[in-house]
Protein backbone atom coordinates (compact mmCIF):
# COMPACT_ATOMS: atom_id res chain seq x y z
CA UNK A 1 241.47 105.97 69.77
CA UNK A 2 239.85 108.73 67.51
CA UNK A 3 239.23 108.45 63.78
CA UNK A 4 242.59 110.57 63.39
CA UNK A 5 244.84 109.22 65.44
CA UNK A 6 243.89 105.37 63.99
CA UNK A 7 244.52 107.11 60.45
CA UNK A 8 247.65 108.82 61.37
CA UNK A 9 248.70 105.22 63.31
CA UNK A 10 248.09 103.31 59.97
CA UNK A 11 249.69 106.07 57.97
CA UNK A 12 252.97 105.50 60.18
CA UNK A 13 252.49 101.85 59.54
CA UNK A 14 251.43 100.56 56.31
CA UNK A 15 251.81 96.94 57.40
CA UNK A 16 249.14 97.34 60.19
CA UNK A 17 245.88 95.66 59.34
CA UNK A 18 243.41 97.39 57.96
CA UNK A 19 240.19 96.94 55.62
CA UNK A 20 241.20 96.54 51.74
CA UNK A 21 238.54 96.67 48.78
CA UNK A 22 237.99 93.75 46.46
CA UNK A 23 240.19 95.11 43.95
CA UNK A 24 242.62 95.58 46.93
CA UNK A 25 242.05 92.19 47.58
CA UNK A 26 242.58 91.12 43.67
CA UNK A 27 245.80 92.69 43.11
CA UNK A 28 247.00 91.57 46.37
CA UNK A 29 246.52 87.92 44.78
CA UNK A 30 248.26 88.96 42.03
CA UNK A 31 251.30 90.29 43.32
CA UNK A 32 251.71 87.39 45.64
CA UNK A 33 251.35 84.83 42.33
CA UNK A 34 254.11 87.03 40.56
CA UNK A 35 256.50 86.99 43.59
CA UNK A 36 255.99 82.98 43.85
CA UNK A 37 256.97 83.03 40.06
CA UNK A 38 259.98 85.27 40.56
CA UNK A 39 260.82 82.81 43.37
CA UNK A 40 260.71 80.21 41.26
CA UNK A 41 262.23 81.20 38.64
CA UNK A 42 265.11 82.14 40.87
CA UNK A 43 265.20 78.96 42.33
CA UNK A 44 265.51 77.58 38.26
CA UNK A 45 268.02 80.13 37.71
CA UNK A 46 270.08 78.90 40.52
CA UNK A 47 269.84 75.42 39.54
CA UNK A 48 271.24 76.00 36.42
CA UNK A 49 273.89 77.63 37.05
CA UNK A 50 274.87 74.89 39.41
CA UNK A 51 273.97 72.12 36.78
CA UNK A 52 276.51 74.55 34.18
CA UNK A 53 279.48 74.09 36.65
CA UNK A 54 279.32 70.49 37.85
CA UNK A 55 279.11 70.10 33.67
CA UNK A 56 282.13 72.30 33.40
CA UNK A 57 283.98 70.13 36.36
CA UNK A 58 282.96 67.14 34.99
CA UNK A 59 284.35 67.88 31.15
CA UNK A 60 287.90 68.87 33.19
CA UNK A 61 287.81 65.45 34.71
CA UNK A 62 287.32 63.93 31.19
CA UNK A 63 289.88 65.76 29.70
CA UNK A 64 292.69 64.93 32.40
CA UNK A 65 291.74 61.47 31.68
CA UNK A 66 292.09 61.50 28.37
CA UNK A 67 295.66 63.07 28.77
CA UNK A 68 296.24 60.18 31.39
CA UNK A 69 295.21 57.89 29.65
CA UNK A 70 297.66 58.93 26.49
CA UNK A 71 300.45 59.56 28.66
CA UNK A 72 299.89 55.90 29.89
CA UNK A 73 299.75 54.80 26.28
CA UNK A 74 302.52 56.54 25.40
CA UNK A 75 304.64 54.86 27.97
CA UNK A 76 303.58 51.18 27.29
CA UNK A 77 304.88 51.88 23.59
C-alpha cells in the first residue's frame, strides 16, 4: 500500500489505528475522564429522578391512609 493510498484509507476512516502524538495521547485521556464523568453523572441524574417518584408514590400512600384512617374514625364515632 503506498504512502497515499494508507493516507487516503485513514482519511476515509478516522477510527482506523494510527500513530497519535503525546498531546494526542493527553487529550485523548482527557476526553475519556470527561465522558466517564458525564456517565456518571447521568447515572446520578437517573437515580434521582427515580428516588423523586418512589418519594412522590410513597407520600400518596400516606395520604390515602390518613383519609382511611379518618374515614374509619369517623365511622366508629
Amino acid at each position: 500500500m503506498s504512502q497515499e493510498s494508507a493516507a487516503m484509507a485513514s482519511e476515509d476512516n478516522p477510527d482506523a489505528n494510527s500513530a497519535m502524538t503525546y498531546t494526542e495521547m493527553m487529550n485523548e485521556g482527557k476526553q475519556r475522564r470527561k465522558d466517564g464523568k458525564m456517565s456518571a453523572n447521568g447515572d446520578i441524574t437517573q437515580r434521582i429522578e427515580e428516588l423523586e417518584r418512589r418519594v412522590d408514590h410513597l407520600q400518596k400512600i400516606i395520604q390515602r391512609q390518613i383519609r382511611l384512617g379518618r374515614m374509619i374514625q369517623q365511622d366508629l364515632d
